[in-house]
N, C-alpha and C. Protein backbone atom coordinates (compact mmCIF):
# COMPACT_ATOMS: atom_id res chain seq x y z
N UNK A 1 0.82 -1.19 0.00
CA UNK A 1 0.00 0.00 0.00
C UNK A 1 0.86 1.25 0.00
N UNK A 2 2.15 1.40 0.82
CA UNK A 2 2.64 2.38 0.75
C UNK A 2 3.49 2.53 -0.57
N UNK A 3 3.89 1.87 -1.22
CA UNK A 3 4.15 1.75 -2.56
C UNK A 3 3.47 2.46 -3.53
N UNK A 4 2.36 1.82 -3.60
CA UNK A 4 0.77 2.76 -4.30
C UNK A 4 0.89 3.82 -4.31
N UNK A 5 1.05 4.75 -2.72
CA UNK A 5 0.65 5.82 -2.57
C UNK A 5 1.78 6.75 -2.95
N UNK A 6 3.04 5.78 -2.63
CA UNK A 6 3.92 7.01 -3.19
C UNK A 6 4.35 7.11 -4.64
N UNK A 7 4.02 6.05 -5.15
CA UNK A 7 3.56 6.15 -6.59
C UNK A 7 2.67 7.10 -7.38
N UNK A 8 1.91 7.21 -6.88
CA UNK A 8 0.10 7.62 -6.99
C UNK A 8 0.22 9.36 -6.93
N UNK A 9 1.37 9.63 -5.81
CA UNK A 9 1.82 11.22 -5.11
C UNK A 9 2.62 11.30 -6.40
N UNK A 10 3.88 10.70 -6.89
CA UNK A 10 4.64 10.83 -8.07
C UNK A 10 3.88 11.44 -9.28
N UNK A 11 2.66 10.14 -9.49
CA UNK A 11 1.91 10.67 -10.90
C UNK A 11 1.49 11.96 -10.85
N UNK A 12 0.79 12.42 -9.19
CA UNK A 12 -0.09 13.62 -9.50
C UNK A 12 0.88 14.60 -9.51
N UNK A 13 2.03 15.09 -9.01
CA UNK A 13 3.53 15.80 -9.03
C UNK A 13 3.83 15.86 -10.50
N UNK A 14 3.47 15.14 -11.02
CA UNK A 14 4.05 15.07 -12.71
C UNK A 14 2.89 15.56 -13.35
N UNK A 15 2.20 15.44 -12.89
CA UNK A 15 0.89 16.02 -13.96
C UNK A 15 0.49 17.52 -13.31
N UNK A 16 0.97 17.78 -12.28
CA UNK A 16 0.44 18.53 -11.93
C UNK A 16 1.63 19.92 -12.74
N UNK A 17 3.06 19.71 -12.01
CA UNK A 17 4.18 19.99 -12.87
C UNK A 17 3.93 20.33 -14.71
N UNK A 18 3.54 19.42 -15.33
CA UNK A 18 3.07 19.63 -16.75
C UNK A 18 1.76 21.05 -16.96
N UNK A 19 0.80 20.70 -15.76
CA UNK A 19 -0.17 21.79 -15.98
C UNK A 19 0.61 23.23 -15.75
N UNK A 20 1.86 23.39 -14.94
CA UNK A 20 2.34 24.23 -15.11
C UNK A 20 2.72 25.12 -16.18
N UNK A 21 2.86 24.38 -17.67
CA UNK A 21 3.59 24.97 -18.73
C UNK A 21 2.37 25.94 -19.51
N UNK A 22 1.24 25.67 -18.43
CA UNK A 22 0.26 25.95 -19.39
C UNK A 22 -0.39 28.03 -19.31
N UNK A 23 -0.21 28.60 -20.46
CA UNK A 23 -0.36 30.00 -20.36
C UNK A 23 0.60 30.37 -21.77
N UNK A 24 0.76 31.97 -22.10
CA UNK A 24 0.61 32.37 -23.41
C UNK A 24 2.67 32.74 -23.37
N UNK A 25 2.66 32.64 -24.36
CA UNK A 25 4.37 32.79 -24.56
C UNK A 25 4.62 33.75 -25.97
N UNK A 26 5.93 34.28 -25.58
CA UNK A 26 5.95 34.94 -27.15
C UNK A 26 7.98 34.80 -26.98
N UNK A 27 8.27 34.76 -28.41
CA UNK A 27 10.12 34.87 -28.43
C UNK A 27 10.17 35.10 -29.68
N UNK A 28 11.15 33.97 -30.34
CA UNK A 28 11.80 34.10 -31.35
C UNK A 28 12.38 32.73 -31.92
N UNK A 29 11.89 32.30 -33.38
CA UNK A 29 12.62 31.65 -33.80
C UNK A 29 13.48 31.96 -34.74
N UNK A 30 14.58 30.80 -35.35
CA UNK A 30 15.90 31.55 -36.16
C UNK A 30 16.41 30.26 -36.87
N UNK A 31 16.70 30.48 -38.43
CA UNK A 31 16.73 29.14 -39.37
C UNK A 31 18.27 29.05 -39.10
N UNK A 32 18.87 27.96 -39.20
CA UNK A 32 19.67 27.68 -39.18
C UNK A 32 20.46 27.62 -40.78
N UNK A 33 19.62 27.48 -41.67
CA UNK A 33 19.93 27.15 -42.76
C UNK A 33 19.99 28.58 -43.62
N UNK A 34 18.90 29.10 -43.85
CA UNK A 34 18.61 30.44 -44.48
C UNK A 34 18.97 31.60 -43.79
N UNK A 35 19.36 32.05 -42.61
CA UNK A 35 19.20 32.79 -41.61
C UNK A 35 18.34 33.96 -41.32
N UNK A 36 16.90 33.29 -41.97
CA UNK A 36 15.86 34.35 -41.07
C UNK A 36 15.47 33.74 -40.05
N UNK A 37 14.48 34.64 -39.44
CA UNK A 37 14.51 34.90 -38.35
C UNK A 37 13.33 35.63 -37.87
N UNK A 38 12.38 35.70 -36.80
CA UNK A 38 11.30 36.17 -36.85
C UNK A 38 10.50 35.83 -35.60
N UNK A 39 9.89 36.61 -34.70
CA UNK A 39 8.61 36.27 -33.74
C UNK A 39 8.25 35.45 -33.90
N UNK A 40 7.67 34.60 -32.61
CA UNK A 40 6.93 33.28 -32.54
C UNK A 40 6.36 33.50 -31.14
N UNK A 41 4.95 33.21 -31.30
CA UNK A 41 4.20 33.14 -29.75
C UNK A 41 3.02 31.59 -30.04
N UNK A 42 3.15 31.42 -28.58
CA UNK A 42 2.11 30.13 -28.73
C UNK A 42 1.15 30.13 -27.76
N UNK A 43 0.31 29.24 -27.11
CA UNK A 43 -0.72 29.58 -26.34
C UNK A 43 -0.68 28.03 -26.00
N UNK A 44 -0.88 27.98 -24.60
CA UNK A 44 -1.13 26.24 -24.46
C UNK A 44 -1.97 26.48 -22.95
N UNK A 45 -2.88 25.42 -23.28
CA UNK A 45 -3.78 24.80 -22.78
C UNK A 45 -4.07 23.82 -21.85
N UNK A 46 -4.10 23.53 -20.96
CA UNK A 46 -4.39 22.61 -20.01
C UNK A 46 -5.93 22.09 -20.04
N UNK A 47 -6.63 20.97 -20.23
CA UNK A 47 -8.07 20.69 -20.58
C UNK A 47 -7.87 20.02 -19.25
N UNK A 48 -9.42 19.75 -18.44
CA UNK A 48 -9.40 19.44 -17.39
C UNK A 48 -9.23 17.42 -17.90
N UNK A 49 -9.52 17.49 -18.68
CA UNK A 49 -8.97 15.72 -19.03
C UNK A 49 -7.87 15.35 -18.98
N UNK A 50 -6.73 16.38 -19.07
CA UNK A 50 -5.16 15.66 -19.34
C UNK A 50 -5.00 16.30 -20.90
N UNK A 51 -5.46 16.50 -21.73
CA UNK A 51 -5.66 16.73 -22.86
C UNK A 51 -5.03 18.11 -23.37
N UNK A 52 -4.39 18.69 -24.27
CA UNK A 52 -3.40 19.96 -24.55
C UNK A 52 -4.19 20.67 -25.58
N UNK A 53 -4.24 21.77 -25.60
CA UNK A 53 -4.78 22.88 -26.74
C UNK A 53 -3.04 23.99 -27.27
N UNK A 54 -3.01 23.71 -28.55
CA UNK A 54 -2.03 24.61 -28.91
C UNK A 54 -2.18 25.36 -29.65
N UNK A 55 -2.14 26.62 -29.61
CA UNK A 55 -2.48 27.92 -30.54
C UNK A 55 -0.79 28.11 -30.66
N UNK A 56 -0.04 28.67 -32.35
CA UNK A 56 1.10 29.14 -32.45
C UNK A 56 1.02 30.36 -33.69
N UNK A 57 1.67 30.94 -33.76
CA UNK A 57 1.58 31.68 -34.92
C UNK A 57 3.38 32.26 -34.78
N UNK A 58 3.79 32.68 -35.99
CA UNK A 58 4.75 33.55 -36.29
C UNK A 58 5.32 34.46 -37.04
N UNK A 59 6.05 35.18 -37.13
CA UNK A 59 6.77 36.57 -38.51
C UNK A 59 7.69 36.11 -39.21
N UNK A 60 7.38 35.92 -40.87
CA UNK A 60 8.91 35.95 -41.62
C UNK A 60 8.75 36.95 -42.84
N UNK A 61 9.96 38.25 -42.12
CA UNK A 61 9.83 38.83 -42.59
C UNK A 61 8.88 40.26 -42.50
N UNK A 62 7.82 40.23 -41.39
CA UNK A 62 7.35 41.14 -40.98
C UNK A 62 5.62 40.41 -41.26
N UNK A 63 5.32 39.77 -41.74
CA UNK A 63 4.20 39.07 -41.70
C UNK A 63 3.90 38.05 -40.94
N UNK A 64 3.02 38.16 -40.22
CA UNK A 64 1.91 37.20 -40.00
C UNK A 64 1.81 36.12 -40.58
N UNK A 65 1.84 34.96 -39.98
CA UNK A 65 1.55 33.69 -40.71
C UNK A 65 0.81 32.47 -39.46
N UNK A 66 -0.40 32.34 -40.05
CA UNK A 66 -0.81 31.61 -38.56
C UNK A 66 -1.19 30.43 -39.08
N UNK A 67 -1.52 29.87 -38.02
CA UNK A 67 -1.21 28.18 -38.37
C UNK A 67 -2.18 27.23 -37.72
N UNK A 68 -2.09 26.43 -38.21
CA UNK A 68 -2.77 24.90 -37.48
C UNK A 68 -2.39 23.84 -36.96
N UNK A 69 -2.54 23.57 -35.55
CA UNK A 69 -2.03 22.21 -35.15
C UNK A 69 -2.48 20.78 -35.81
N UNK A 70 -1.70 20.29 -35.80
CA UNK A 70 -1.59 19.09 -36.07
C UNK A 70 -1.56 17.76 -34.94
N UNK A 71 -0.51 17.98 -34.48
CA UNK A 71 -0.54 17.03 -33.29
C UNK A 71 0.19 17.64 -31.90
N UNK A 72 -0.09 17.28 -30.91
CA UNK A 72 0.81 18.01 -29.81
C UNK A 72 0.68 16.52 -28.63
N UNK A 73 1.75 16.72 -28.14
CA UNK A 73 2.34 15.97 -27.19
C UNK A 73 2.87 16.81 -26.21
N UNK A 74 2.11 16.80 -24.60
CA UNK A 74 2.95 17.64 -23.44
C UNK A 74 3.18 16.79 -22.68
N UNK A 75 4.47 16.65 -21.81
CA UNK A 75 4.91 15.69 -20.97
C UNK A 75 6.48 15.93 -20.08
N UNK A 76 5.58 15.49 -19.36
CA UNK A 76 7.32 15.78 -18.39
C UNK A 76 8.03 17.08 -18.98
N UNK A 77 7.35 17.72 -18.61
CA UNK A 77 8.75 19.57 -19.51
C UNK A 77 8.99 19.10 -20.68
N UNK A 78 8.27 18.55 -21.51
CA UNK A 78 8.41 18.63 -22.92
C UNK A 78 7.18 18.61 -23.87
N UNK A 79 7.66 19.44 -24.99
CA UNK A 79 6.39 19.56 -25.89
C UNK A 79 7.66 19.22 -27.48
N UNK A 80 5.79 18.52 -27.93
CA UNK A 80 6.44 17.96 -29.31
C UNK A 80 5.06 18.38 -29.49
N UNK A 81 5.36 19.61 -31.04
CA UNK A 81 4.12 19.91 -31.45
C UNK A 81 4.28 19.99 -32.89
N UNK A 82 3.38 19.59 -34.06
CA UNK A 82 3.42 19.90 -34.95
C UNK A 82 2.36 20.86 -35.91
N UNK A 83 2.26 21.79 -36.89
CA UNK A 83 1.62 22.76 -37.56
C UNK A 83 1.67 23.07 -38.68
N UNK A 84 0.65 23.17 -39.54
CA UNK A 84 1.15 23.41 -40.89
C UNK A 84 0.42 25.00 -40.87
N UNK A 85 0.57 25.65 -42.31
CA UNK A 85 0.70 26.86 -42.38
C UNK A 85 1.07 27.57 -43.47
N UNK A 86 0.62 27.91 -44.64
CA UNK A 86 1.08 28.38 -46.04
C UNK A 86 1.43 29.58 -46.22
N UNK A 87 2.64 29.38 -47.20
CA UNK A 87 3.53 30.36 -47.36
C UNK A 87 3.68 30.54 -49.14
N UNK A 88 3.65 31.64 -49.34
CA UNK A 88 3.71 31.67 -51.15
C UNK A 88 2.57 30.50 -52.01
N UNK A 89 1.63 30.21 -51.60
CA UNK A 89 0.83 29.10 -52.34
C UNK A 89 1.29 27.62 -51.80
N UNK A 90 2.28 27.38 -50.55
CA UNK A 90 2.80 26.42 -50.76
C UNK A 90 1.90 25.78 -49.08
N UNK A 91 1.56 24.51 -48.69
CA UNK A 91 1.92 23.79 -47.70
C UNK A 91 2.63 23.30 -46.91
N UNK A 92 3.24 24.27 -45.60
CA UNK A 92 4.13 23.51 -45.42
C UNK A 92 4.09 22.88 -43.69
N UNK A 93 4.81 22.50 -42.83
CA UNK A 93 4.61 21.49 -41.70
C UNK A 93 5.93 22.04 -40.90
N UNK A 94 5.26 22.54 -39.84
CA UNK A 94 6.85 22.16 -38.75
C UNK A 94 6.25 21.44 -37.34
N UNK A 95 7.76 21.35 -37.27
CA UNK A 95 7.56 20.37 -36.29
C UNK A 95 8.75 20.71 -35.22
N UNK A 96 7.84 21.25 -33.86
CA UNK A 96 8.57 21.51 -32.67
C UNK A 96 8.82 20.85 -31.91
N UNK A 97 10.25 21.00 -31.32
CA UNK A 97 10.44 19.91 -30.25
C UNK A 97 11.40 20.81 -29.11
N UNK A 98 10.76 20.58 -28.10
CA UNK A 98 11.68 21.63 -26.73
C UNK A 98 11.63 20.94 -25.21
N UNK A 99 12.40 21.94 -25.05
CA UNK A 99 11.92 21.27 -23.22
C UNK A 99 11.67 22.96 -22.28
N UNK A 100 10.94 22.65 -21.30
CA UNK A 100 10.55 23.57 -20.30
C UNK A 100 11.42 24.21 -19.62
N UNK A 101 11.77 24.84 -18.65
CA UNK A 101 12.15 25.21 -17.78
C UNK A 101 12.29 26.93 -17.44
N UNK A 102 12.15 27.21 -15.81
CA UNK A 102 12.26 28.53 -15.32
C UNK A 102 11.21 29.09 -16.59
N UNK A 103 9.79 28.76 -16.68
CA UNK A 103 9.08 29.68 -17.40
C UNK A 103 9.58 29.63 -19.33
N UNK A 104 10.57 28.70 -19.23
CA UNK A 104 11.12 29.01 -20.74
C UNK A 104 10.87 27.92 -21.68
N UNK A 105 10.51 27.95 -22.92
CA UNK A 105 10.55 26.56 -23.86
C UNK A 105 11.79 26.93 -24.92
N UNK A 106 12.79 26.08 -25.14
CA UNK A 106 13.56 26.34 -25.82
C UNK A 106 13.65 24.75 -26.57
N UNK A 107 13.97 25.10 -27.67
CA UNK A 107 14.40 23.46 -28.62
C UNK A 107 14.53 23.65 -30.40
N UNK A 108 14.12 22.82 -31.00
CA UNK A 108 14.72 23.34 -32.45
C UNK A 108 13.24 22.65 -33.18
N UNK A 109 12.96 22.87 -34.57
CA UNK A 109 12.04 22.77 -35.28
C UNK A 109 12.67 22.52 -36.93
N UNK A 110 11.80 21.64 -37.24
CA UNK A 110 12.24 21.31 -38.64
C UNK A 110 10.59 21.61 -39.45
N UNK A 111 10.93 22.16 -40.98
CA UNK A 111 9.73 22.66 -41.54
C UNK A 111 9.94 21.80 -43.18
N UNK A 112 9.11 21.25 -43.42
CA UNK A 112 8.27 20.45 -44.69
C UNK A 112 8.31 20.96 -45.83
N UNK A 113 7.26 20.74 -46.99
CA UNK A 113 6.74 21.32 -47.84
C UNK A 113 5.74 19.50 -46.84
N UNK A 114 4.20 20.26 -46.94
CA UNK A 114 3.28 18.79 -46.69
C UNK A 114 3.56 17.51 -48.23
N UNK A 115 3.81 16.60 -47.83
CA UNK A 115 4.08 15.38 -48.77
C UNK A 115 5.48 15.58 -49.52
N UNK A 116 6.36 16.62 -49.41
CA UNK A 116 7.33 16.75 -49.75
C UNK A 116 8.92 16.76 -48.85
N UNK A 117 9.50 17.74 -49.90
CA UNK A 117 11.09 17.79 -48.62
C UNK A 117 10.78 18.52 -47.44
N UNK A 118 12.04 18.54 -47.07
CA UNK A 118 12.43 19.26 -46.11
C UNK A 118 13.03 20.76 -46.57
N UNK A 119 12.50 22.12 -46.05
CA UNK A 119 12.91 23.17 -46.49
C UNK A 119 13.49 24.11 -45.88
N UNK A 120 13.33 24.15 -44.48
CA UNK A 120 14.49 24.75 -42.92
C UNK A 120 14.43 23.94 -42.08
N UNK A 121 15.10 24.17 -41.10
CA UNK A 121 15.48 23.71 -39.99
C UNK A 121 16.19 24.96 -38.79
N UNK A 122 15.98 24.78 -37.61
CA UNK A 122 16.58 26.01 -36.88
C UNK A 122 15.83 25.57 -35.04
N UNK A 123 16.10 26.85 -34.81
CA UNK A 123 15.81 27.06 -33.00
C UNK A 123 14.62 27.74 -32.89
N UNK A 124 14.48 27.26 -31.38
CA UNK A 124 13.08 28.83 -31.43
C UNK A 124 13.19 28.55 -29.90
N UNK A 125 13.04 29.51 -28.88
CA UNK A 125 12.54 29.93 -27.39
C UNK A 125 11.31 30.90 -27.70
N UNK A 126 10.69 30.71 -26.59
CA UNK A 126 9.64 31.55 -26.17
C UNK A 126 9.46 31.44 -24.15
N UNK A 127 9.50 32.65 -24.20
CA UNK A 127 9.13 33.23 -22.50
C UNK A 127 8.22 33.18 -22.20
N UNK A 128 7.33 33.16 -21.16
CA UNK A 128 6.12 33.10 -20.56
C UNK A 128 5.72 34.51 -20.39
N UNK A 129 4.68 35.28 -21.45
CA UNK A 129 3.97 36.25 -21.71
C UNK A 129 3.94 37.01 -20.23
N UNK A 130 4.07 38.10 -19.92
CA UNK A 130 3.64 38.76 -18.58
C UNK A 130 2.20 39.64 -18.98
């Protein structure tokens, strides 16, 4: 029984920890390949099920470009999210991957053409909005 419970204290510490990440962010991502560079803010969600809501949008170039989730994964200080989002007539997909900490998400992202190549790759942080 005491096993259980301190098991049981673990899970809710971890989930509870995860609901932490949840509130509005804004930074910057930066291609590694091309070297632009541009605003990025996201919005995440805590559903009372366990369940994640991700709003992202970003600037290349001074525009607006907003987007659609695809899939999101939050866990243990990490988010794996993916979004597509058209640019010049085209479809394309990124795909974020970071970890948490002190209020911060930092990690790198790779971007698509949908059913095609690969067309950047780079970093991105975002701060926890005040």
């Amino acid at each position: 029984m005491r096993r259980l419970t301190i098991w049981l204290l673990l899970a809710l510490a971890a989930f509870c920890a995860d609901r932490d990440m949840a509130g509005r962010y804004t930074g910057e991502w930066k291609s590694n390949t091309s070297g632009n560079a541009g605003g990025l803010h996201m919005t995440l969600e805590a559903g009372a099920d366990g369940t994640w809501k991700c709003e992202a949008g970003f600037t290349v170039e001074g525009t607006d470009i907003k987007t659609a989730t695809q899939a999101l994964k939050v866990q243990d200080s990490k988010i794996d999210v993916s979004y597509d989002f058209e640019v010049q007539g085209a479809t394309l997909r990124s795909h974020m991957t970071g970890d948490f900490a002190d209020g911060i998400f930092k990690g790198r992202y790779e971007t698509i053409i949908v059913g095609g190549d690969a067309v950047d790759a780079g970093t991105w942080n975002v701060t926890r909005a005040k």
